[in-house]
Protein backbone atom coordinates (compact mmCIF):
# COMPACT_ATOMS: atom_id res chain seq x y z
CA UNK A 1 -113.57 9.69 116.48
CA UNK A 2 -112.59 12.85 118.92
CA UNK A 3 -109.28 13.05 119.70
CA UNK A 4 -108.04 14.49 122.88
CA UNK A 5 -105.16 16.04 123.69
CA UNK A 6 -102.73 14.88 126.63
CA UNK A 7 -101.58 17.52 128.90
CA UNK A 8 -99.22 16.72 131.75
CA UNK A 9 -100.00 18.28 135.12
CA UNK A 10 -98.83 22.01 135.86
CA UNK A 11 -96.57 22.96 138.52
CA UNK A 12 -97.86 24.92 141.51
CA UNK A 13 -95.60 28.52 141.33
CA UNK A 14 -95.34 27.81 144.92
CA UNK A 15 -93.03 24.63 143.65
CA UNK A 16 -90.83 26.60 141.49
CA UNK A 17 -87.99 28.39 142.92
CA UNK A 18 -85.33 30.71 140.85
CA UNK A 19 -82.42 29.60 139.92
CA UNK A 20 -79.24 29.82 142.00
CA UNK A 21 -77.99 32.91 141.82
CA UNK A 22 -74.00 33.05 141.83
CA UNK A 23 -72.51 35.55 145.41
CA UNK A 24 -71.17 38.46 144.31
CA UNK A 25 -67.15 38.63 145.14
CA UNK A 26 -67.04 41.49 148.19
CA UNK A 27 -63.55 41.40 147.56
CA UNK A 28 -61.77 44.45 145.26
CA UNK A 29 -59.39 43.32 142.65
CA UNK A 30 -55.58 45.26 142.90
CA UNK A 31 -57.18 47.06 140.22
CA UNK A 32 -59.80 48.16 141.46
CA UNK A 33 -58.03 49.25 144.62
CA UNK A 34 -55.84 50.99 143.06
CA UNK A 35 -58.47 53.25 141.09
CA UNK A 36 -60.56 53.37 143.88
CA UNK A 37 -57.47 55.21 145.90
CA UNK A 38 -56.80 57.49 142.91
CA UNK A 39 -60.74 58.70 142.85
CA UNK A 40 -60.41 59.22 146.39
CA UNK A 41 -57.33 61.43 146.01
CA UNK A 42 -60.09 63.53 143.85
CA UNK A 43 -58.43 62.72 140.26
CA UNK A 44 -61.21 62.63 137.02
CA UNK A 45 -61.74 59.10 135.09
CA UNK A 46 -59.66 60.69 132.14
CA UNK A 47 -57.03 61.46 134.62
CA UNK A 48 -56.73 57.53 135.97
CA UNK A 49 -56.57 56.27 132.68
CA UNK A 50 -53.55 58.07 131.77
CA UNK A 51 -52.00 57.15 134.65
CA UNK A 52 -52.77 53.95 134.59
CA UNK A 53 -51.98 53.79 130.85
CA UNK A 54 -55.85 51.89 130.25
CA UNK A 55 -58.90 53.84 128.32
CA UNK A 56 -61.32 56.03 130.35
CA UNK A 57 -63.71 53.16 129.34
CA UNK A 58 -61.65 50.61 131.52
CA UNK A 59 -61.81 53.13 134.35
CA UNK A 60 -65.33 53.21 133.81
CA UNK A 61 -66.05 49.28 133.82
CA UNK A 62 -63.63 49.00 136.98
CA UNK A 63 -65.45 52.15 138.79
CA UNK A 64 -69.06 50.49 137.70
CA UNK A 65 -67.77 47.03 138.44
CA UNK A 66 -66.72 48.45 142.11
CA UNK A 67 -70.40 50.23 142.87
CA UNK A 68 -71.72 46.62 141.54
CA UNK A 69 -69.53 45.00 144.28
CA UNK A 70 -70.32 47.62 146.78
CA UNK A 71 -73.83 47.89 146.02
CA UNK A 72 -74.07 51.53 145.76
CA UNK A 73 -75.30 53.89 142.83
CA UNK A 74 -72.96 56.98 143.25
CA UNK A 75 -69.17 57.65 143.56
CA UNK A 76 -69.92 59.39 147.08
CA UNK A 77 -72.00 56.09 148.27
CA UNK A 78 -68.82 53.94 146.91
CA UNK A 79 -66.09 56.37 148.74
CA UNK A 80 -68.53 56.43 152.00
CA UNK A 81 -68.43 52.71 151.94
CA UNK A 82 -64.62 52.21 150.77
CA UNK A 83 -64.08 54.04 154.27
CA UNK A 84 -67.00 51.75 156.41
CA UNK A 85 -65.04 49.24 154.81
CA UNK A 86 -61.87 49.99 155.61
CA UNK A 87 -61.00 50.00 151.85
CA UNK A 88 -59.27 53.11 151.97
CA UNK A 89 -58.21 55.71 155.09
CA UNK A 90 -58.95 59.04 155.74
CA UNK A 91 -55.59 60.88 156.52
C-alpha cells in the first residue's frame, strides 16, 4: 500500500497582505516638548537630564522617540521639522 500525503492548497502571495500596522502618534508628549525646547536652546543631553532631574538615557529614549515620531534621522532634521511644524518658534 502507498500512502500519500494530504496537502491543503497554498495561498497565492498576491492573497496575503501584512498585518495592520498600528499609526504612529504625530503628537509630542509634554515631555518631549519640553526637551525638544531645551535642545533647541542649544543645551547637551547630559545637560537636560540634570535639569530635568531624569538619566541622560531618558533624554536619549525621549530625543530618539521624537525623531521616531518625526521621522527624521538627525537632531538638525528633528529641529528643522519642530519649526515646519510649528513645534517650537524661532525668536
Amino acid at each position: 500500500m502507498t500512502r500519500t500525503a494530504k496537502t491543503k492548497p497554498r495561498a497565492s502571495l498576491v492573497d496575503l497582505s501584512p498585518p495592520p500596522r498600528k499609526k504612529r502618534p504625530e503628537s509630542l508628549t509634554s515631555r518631549e516638548q519640553e526637551i525638544l525646547e531645551l535642545i533647541w536652546a542649544g543645551f547637551k543631553n547630559k545637560e537636560i537630564g540634570q535639569r530635568l532631574k531624569i538619566s541622560v538615557k531618558t533624554v536619549e529614549a525621549h530625543r530618539a522617540n521624537m525623531m521616531k515620531k518625526m521621522r527624521v534621522s538627525n537632531t538638525a532634521q528633528l529641529l528643522k521639522t519642530a519649526i515646519q511644524g510649528s513645534l517650537i518658534r524661532v525668536r
